[in-house]
C-alpha atoms as a PDB file:
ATOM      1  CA  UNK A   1      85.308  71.900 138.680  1.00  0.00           C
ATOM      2  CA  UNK A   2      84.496  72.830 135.453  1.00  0.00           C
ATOM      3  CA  UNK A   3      87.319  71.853 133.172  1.00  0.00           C
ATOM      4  CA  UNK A   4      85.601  74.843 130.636  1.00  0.00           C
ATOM      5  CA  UNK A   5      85.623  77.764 132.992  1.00  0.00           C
ATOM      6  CA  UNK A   6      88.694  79.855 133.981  1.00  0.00           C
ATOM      7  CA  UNK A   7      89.525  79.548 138.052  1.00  0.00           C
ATOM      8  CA  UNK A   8      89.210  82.335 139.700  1.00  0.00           C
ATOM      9  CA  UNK A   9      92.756  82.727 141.449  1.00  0.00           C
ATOM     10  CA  UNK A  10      94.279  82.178 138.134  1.00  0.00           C
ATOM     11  CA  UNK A  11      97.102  84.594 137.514  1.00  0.00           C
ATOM     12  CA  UNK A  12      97.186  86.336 134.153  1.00  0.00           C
ATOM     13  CA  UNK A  13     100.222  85.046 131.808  1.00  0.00           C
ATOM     14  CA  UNK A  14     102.593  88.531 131.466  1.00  0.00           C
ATOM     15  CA  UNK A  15     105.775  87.130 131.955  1.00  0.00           C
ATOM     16  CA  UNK A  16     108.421  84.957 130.184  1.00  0.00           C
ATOM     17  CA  UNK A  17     108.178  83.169 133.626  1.00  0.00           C
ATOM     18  CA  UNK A  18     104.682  82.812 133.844  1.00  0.00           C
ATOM     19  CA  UNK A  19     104.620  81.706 129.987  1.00  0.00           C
ATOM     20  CA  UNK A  20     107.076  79.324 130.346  1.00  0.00           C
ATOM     21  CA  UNK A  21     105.119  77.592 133.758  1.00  0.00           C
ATOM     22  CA  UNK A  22     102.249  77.474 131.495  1.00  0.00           C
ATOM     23  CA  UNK A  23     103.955  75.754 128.746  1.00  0.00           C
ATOM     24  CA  UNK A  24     105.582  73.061 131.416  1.00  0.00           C
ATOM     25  CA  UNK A  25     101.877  72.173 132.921  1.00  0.00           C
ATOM     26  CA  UNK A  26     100.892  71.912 129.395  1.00  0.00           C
ATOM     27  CA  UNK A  27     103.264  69.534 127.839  1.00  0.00           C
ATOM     28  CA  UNK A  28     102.548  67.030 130.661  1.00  0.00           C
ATOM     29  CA  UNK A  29      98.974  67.005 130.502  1.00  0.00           C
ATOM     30  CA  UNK A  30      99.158  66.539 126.854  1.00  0.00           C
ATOM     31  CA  UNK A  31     101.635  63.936 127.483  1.00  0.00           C
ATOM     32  CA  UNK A  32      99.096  62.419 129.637  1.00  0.00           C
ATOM     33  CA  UNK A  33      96.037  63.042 127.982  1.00  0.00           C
ATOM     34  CA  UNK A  34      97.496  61.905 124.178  1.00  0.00           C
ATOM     35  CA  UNK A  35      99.729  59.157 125.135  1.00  0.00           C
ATOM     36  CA  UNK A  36     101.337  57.518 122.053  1.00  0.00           C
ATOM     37  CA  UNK A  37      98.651  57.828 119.916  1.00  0.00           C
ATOM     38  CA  UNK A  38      98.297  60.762 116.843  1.00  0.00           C
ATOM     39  CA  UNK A  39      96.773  64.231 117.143  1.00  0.00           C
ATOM     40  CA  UNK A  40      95.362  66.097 114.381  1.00  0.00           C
ATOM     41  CA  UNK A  41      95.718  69.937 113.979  1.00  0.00           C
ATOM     42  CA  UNK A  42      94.411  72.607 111.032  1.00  0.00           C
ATOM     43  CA  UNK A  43      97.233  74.965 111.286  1.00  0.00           C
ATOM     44  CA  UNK A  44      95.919  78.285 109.517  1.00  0.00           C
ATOM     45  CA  UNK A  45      99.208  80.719 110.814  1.00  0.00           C
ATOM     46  CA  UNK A  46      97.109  82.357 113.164  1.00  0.00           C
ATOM     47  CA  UNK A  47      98.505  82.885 116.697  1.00  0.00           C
ATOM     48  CA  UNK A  48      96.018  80.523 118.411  1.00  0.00           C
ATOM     49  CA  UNK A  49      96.481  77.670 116.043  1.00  0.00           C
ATOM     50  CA  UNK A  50     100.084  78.246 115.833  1.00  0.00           C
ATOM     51  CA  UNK A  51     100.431  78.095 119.326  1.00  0.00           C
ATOM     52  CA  UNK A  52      98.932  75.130 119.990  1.00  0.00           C
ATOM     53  CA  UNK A  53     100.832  73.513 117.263  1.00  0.00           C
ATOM     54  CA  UNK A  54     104.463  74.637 118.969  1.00  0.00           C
ATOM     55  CA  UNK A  55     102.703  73.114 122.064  1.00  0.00           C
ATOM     56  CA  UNK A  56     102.022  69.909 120.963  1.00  0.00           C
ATOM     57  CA  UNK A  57     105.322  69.437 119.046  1.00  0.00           C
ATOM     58  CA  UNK A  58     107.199  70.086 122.330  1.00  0.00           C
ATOM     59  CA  UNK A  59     105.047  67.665 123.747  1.00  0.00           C
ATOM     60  CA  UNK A  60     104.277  64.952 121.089  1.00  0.00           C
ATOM     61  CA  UNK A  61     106.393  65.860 118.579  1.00  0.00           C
ATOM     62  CA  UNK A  62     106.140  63.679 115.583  1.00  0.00           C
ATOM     63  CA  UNK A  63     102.820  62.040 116.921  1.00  0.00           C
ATOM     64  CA  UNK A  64     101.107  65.976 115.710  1.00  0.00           C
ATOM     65  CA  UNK A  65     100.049  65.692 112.339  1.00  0.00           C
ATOM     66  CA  UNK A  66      99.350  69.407 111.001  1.00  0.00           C
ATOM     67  CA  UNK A  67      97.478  70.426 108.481  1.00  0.00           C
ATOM     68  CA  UNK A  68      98.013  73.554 106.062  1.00  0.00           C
ATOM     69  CA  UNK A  69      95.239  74.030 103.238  1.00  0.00           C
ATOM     70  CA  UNK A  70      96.624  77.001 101.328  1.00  0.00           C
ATOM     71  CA  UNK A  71      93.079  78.105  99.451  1.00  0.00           C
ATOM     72  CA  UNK A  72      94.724  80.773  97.561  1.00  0.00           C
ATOM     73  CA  UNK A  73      93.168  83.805  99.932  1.00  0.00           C
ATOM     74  CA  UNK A  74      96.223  84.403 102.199  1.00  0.00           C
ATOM     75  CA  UNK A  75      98.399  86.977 102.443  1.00  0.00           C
ATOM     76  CA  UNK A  76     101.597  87.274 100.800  1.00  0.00           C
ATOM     77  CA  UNK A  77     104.031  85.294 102.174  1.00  0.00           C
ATOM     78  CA  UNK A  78     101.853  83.301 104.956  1.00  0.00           C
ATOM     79  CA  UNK A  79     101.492  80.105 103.469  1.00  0.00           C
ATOM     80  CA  UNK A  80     105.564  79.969 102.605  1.00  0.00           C
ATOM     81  CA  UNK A  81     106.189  81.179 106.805  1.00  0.00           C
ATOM     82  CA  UNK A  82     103.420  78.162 107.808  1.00  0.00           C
ATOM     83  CA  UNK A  83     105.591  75.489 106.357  1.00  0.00           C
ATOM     84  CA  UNK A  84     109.110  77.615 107.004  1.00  0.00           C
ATOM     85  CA  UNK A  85     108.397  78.081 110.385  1.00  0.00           C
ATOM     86  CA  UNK A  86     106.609  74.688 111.569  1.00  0.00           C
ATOM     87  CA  UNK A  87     108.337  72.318 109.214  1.00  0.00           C
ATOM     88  CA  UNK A  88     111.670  73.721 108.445  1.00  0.00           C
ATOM     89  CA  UNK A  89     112.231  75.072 112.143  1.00  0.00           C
ATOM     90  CA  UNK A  90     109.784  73.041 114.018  1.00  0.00           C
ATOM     91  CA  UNK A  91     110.471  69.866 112.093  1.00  0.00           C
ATOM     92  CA  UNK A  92     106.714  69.276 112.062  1.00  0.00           C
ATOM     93  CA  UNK A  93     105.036  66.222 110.464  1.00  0.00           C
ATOM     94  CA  UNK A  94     103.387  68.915 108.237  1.00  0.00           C
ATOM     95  CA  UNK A  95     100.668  68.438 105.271  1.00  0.00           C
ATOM     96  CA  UNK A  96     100.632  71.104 103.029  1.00  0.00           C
ATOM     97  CA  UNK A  97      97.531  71.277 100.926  1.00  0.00           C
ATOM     98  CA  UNK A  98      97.352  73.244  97.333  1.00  0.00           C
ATOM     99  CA  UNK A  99      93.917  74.057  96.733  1.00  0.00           C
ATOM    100  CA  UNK A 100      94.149  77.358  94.972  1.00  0.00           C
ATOM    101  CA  UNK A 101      92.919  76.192  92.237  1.00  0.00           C
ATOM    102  CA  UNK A 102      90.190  74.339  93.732  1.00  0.00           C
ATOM    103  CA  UNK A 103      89.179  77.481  95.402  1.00  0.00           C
ATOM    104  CA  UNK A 104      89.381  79.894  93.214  1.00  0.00           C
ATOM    105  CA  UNK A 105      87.380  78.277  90.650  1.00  0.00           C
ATOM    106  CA  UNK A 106      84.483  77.246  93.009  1.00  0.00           C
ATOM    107  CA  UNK A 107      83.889  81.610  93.326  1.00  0.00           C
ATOM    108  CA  UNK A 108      84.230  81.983  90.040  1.00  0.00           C
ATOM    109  CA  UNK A 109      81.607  84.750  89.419  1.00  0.00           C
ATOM    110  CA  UNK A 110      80.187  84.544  92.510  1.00  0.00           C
ATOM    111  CA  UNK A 111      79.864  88.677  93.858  1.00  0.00           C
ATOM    112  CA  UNK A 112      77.719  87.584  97.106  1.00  0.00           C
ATOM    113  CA  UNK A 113      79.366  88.221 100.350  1.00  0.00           C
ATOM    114  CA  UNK A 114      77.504  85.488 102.385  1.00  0.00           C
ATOM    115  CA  UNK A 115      77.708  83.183  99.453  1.00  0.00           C
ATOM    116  CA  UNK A 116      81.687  83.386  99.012  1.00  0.00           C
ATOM    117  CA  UNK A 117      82.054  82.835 102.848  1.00  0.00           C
ATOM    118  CA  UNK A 118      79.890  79.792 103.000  1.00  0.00           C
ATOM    119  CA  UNK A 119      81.422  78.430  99.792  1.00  0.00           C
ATOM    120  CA  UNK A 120      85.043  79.313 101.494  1.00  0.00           C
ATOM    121  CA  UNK A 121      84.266  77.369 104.401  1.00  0.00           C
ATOM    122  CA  UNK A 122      82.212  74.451 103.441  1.00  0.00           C
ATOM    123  CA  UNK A 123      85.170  73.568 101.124  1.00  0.00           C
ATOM    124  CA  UNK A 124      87.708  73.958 103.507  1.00  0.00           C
ATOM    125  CA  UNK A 125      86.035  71.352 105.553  1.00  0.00           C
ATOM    126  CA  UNK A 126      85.578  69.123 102.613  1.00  0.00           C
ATOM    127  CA  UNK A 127      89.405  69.530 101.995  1.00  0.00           C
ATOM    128  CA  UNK A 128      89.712  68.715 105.639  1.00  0.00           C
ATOM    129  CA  UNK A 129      87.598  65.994 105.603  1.00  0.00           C
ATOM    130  CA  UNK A 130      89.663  64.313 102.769  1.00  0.00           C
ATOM    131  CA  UNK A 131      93.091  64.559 104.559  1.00  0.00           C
ATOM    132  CA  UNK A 132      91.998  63.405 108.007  1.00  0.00           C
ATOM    133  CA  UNK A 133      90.066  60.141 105.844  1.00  0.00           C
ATOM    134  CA  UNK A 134      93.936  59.851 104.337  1.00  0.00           C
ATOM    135  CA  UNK A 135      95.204  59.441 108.701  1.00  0.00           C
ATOM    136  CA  UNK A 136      91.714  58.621 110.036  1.00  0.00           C
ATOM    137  CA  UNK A 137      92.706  55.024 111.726  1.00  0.00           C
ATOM    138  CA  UNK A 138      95.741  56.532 112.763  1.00  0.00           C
ATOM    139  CA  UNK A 139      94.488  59.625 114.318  1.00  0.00           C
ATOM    140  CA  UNK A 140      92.307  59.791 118.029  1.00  0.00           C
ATOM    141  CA  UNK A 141      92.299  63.664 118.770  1.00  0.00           C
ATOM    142  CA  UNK A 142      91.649  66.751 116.901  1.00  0.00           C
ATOM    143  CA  UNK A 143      93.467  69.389 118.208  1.00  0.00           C
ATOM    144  CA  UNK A 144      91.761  73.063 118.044  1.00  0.00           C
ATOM    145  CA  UNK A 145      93.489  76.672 119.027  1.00  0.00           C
ATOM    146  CA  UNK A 146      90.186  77.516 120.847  1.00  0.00           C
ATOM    147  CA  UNK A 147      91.103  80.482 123.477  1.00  0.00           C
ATOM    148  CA  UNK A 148      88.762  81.369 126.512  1.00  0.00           C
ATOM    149  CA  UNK A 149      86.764  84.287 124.683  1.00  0.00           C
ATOM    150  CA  UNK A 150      85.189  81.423 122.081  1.00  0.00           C
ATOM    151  CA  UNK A 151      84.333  79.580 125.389  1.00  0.00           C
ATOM    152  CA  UNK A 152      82.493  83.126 126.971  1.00  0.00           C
ATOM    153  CA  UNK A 153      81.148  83.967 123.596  1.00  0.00           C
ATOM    154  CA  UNK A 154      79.424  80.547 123.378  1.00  0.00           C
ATOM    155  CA  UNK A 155      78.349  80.912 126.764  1.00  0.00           C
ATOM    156  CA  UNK A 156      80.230  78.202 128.473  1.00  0.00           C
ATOM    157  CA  UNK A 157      79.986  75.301 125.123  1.00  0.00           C
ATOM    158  CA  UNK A 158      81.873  75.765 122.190  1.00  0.00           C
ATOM    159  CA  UNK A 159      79.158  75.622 119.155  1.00  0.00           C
ATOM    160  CA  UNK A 160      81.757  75.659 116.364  1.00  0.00           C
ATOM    161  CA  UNK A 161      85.172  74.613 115.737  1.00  0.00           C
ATOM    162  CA  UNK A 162      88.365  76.385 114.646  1.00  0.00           C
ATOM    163  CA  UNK A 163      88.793  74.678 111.801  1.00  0.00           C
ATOM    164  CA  UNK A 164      85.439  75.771 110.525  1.00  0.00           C
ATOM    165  CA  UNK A 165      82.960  73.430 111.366  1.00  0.00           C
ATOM    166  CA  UNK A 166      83.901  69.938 111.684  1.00  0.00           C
ATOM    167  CA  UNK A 167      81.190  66.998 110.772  1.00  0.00           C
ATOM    168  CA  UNK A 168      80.327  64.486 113.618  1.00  0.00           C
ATOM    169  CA  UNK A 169      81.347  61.532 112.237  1.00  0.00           C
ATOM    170  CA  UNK A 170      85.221  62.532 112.667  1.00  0.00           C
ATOM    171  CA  UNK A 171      85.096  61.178 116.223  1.00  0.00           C
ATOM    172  CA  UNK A 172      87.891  62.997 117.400  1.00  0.00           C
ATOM    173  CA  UNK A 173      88.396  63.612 121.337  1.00  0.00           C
ATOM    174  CA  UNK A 174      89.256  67.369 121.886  1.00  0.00           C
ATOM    175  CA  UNK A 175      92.724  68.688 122.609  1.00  0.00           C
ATOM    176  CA  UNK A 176      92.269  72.355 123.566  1.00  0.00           C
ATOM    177  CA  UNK A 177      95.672  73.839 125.753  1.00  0.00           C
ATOM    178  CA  UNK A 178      95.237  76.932 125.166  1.00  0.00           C
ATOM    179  CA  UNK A 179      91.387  77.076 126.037  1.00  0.00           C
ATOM    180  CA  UNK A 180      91.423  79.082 129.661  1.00  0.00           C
ATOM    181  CA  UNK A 181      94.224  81.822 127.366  1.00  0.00           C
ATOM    182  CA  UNK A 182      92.878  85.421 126.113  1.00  0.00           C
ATOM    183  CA  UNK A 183      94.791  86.425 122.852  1.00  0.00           C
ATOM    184  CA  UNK A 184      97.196  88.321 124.793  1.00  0.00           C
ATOM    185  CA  UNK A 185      98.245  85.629 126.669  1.00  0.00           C
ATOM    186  CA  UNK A 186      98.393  83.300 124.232  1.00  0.00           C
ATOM    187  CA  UNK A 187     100.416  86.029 122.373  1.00  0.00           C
ATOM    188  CA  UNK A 188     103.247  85.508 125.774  1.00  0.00           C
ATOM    189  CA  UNK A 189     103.192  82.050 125.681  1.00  0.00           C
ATOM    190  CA  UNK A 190     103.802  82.075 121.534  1.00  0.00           C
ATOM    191  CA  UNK A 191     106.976  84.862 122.523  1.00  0.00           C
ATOM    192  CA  UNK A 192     108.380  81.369 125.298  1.00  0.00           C
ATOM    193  CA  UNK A 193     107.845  78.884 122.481  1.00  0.00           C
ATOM    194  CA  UNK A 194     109.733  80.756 120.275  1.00  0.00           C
ATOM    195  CA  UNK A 195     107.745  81.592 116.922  1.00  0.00           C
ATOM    196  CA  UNK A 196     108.229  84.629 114.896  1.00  0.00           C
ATOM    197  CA  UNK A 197     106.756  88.241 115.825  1.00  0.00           C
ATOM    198  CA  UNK A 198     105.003  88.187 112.613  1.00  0.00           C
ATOM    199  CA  UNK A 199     102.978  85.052 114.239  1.00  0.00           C
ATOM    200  CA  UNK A 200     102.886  85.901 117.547  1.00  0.00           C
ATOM    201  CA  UNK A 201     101.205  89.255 116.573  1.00  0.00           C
ATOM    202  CA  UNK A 202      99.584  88.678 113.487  1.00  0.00           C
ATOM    203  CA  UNK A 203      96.432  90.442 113.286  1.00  0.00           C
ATOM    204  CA  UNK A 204      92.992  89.555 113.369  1.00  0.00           C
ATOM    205  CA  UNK A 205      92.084  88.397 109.586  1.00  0.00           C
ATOM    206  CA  UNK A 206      89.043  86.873 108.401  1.00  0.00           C
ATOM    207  CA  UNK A 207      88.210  83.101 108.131  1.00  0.00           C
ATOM    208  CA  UNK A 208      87.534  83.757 104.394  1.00  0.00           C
ATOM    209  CA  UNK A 209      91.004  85.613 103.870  1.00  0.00           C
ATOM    210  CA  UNK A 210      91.446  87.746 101.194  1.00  0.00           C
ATOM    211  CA  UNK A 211      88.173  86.509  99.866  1.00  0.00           C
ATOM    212  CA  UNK A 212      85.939  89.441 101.469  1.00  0.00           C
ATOM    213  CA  UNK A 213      88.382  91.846 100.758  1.00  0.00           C
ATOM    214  CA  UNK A 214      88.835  91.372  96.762  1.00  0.00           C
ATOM    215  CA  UNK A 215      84.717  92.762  96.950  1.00  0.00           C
ATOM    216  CA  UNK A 216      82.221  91.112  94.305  1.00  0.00           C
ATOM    217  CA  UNK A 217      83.377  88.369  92.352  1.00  0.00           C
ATOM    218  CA  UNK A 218      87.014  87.529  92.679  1.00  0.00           C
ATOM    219  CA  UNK A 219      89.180  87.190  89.766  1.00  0.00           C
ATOM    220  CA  UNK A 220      92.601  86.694  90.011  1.00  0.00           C
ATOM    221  CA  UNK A 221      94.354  89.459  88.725  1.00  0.00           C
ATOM    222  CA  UNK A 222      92.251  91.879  91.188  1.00  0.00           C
ATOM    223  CA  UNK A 223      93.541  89.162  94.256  1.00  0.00           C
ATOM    224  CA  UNK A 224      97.027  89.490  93.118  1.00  0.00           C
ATOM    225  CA  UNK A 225      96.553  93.390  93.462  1.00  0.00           C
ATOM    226  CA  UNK A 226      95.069  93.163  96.777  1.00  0.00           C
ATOM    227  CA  UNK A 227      97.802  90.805  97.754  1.00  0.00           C
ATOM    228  CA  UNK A 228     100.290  93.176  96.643  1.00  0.00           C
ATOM    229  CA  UNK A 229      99.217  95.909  97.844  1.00  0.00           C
ATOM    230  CA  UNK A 230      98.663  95.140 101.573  1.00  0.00           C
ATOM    231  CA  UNK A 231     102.123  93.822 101.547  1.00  0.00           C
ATOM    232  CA  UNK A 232     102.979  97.425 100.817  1.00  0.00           C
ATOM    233  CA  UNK A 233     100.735  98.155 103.366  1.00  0.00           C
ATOM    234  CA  UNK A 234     102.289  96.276 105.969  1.00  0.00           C
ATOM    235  CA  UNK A 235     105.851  96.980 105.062  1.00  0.00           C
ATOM    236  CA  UNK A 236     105.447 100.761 105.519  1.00  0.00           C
ATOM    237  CA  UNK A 237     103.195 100.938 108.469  1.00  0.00           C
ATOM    238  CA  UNK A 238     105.835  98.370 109.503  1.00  0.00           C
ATOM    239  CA  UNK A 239     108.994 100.421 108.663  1.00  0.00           C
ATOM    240  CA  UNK A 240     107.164 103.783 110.379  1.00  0.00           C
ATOM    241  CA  UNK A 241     106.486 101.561 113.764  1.00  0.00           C
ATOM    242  CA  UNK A 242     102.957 101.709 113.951  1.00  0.00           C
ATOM    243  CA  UNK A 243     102.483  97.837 113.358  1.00  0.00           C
ATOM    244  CA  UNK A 244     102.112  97.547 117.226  1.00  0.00           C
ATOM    245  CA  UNK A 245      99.864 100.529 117.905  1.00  0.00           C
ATOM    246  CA  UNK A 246      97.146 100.546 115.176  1.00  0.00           C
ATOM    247  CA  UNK A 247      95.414  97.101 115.889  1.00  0.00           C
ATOM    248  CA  UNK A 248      94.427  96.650 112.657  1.00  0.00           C
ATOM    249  CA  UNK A 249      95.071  97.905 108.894  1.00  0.00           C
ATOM    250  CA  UNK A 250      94.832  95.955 105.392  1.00  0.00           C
ATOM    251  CA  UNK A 251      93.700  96.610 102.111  1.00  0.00           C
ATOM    252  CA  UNK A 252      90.368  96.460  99.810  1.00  0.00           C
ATOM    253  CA  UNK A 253      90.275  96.072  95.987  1.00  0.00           C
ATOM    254  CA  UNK A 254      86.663  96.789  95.127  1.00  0.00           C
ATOM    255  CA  UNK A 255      85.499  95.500  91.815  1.00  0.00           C
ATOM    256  CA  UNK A 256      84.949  98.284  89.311  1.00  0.00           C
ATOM    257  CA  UNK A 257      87.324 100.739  87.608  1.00  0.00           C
ATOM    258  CA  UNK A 258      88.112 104.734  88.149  1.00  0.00           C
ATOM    259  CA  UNK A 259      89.988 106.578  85.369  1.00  0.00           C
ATOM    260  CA  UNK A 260      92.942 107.760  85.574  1.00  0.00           C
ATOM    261  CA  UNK A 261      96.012 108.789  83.456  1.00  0.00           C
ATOM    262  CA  UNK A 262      99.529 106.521  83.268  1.00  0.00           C
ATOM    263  CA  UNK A 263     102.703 107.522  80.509  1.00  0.00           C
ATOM    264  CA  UNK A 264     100.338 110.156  79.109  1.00  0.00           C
ATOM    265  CA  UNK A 265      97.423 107.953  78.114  1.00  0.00           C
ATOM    266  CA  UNK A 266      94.606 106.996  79.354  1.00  0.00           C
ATOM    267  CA  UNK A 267      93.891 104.445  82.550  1.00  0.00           C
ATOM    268  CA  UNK A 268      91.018 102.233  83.706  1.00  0.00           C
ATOM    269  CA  UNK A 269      92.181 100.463  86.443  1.00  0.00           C
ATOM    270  CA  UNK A 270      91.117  99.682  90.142  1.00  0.00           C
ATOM    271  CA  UNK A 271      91.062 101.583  93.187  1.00  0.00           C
ATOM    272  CA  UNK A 272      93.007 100.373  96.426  1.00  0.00           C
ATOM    273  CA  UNK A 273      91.231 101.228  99.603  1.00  0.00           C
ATOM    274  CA  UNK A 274      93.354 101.310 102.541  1.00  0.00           C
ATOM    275  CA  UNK A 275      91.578 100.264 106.111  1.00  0.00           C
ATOM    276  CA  UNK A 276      93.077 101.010 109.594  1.00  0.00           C
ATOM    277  CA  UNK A 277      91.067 100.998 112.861  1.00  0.00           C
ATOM    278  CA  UNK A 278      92.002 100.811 116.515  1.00  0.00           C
ATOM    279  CA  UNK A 279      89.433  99.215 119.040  1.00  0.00           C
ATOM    280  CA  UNK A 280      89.344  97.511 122.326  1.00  0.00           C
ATOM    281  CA  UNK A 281      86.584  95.089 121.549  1.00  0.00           C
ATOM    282  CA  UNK A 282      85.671  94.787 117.472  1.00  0.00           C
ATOM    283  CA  UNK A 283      82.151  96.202 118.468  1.00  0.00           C
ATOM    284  CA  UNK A 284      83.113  99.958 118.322  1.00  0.00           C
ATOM    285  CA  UNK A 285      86.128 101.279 116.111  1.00  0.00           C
ATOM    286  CA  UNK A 286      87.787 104.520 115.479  1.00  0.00           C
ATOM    287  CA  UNK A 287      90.252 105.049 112.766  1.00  0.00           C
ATOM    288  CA  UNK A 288      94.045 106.284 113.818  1.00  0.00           C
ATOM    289  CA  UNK A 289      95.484 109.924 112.011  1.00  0.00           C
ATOM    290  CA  UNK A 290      97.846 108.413 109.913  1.00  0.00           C
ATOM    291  CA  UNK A 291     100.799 110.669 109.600  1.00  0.00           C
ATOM    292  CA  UNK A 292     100.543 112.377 105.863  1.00  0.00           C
ATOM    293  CA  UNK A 293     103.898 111.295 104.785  1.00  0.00           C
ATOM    294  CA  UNK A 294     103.138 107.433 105.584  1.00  0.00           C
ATOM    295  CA  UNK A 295      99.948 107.530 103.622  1.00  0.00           C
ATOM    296  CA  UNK A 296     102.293 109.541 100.478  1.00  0.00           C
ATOM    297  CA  UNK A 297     104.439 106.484 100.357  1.00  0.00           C
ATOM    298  CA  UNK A 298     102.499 104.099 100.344  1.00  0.00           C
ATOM    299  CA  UNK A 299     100.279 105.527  98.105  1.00  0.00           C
ATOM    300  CA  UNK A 300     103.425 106.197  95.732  1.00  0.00           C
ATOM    301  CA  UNK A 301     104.414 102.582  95.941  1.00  0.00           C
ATOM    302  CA  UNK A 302     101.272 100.808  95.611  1.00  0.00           C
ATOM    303  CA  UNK A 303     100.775 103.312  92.445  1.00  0.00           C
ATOM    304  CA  UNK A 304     104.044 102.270  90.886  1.00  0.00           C
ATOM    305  CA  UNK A 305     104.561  98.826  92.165  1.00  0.00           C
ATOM    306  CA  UNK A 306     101.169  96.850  91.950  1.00  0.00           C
ATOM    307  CA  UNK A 307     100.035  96.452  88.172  1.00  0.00           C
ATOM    308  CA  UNK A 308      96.103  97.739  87.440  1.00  0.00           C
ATOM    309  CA  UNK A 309      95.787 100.154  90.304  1.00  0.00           C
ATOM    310  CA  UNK A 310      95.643 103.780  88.994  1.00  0.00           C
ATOM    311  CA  UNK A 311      93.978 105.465  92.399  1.00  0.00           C
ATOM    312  CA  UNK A 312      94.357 104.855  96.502  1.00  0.00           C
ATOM    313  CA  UNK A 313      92.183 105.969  99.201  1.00  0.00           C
ATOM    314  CA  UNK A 314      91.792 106.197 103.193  1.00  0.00           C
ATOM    315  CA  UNK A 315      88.931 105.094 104.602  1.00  0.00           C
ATOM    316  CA  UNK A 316      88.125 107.186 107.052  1.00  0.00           C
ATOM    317  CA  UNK A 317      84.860 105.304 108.810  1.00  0.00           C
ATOM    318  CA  UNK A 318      84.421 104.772 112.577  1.00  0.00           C
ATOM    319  CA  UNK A 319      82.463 101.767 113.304  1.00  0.00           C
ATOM    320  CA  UNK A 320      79.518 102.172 113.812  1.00  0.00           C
ATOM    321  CA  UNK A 321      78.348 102.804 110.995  1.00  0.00           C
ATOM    322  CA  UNK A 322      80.694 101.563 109.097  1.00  0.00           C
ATOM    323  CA  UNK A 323      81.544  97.543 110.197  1.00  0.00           C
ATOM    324  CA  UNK A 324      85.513  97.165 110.053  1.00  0.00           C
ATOM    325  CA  UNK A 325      85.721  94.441 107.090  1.00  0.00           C
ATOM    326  CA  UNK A 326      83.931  95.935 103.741  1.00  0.00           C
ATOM    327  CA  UNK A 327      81.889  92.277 103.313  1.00  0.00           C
END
């Protein structure tokens, strides 16, 4: 049997029941597969990744070392939930990695869209790299968040890793629990381990974060504005319960100025775009009617709260023609 390819008569995880089966099966074949020796996890705060890393703490606890590279191009708040959840909660064996700076100043000036994402992700393997040389003779498996779609999408093999791309030499042995899951189940079993609805049903978001939203070259007062504002974002479409039922929203900062007019003078300052699209698939989108009064408010607030923005605007492009990120 192919250990790669979902059976046939296997029932779809719906319940709390079925979740918490899954999680029992699970823990004992990691048990068995891992034994006593380390595992080795790059815990972004996505679901997948976050559910593998509740996983293997119920199963190895301590023996799990995770790995959080904060690169500066998060949302608000995820980094600080990462560590609150996995290593206040969770008492993970957590490493927490500050590379803002490191980041940041690598895309310095750089405008490129393909050029900022490889830049983004050869460095995060680099920073990787550096903290699994720092456990290396300790560690014997990497463990990935990869979910049964990366499986069909790679037509049976796997061709890249979660992590971003992983180098050879590592000589890790997989760990992969959640590999025969689609999101939604992996979304139950998350619910049974107990993380947060903000993790369990965090949206889709780029590998290169807030990178290829802050559009051209990033600086960081134009980042802080995006980051800002799409907490705004959130919080409203949050607060008017439509968190569940558009499948995705965020913001854009694109990088030149409109005028506009602040305390009777004169303003040059950015636009925020704001981006919300519901689809089944990510190959065809449409975009939601917003109610009017939900776009006013947030509008208002991102116009009075976040410093530098002096106009806000709905995007209002299906995919095609439009793709759903801007880079």
């Amino acid at each position: 049997m192919d250990p790669n390819k979902r059976p046939d008569d296997m029932e779809r995880i719906a319940t709390p029941e079925q979740a918490q089966a899954f999680i029992d099966e699970q823990v004992a074949a990691i048990q068995d597969q891992v034994g006593d020796k380390k595992v080795l996890l790059a815990l972004s705060g996505g679901v997948d990744s976050s559910v593998v890393a509740a996983l293997l703490i119920k199963a190895i606890g301590k023996q799990l070392i995770c790995v959080h590279v904060n690169h500066g191009l998060m949302r608000a708040g995820e980094s600080e939930q990462v560590v609150d959840v996995f290593q206040n909660q969770l008492d993970a064996n957590l490493v927490y990695v500050d590379a803002v700076d490191r980041f940041l100043g690598l895309l310095e000036g750089v405008a490129e869209p393909e050029a900022k994402r490889k830049i983004i992700g050869a460095e995060f393997i680099r920073v990787f790299e550096e903290e699994a040389r720092k456990v290396g003779d300790e560690v014997s498996f990497l463990a990935q968040g990869t979910i049964y779609p990366d499986i069909i999408e790679s037509d049976g093999v796997k061709a890249h890793h979660n992590v971003g791309g992983l180098p050879d030499d590592l000589q890790f042995e997989l760990c992969e629990p959640v590999k025969l899951l689609y999101k939604d189940e992996v979304r139950v079993v998350g619910k049974e381990l107990g993380l947060p609805d903000e993790m369990v049903y965090r949206q889709p978001f780029p590998g290169p974060g807030l990178g290829v939203r802050c559009l051209g070259a990033i600086t960081r007062d134009r980042l802080e504005a995006l980051r800002e504002a799409d907490a705004i974002l959130r919080e409203e479409f949050d607060n008017a319960g439509l968190t569940q039922s558009v499948w995705q929203f965020f913001t854009v900062v694109p990088d030149f100025r409109a005028t506009g007019v602040r305390d009777g003078k004169r303003a040059f300052d950015w636009p925020v775009i704001i981006r919300a699209v519901n689809t089944v698939d990510a190959m065809t989108a449409e975009v939601p009617e917003i109610d009017w009064a939900v776009l006013k408010k947030i509008t208002d607030r991102i116009l009075a709260e976040v410093p530098g923005v002096c106009r806000v605007c709905y995007d209002l492009t299906p995919k095609p023609i439009g793709t759903i990120e801007w880079e």
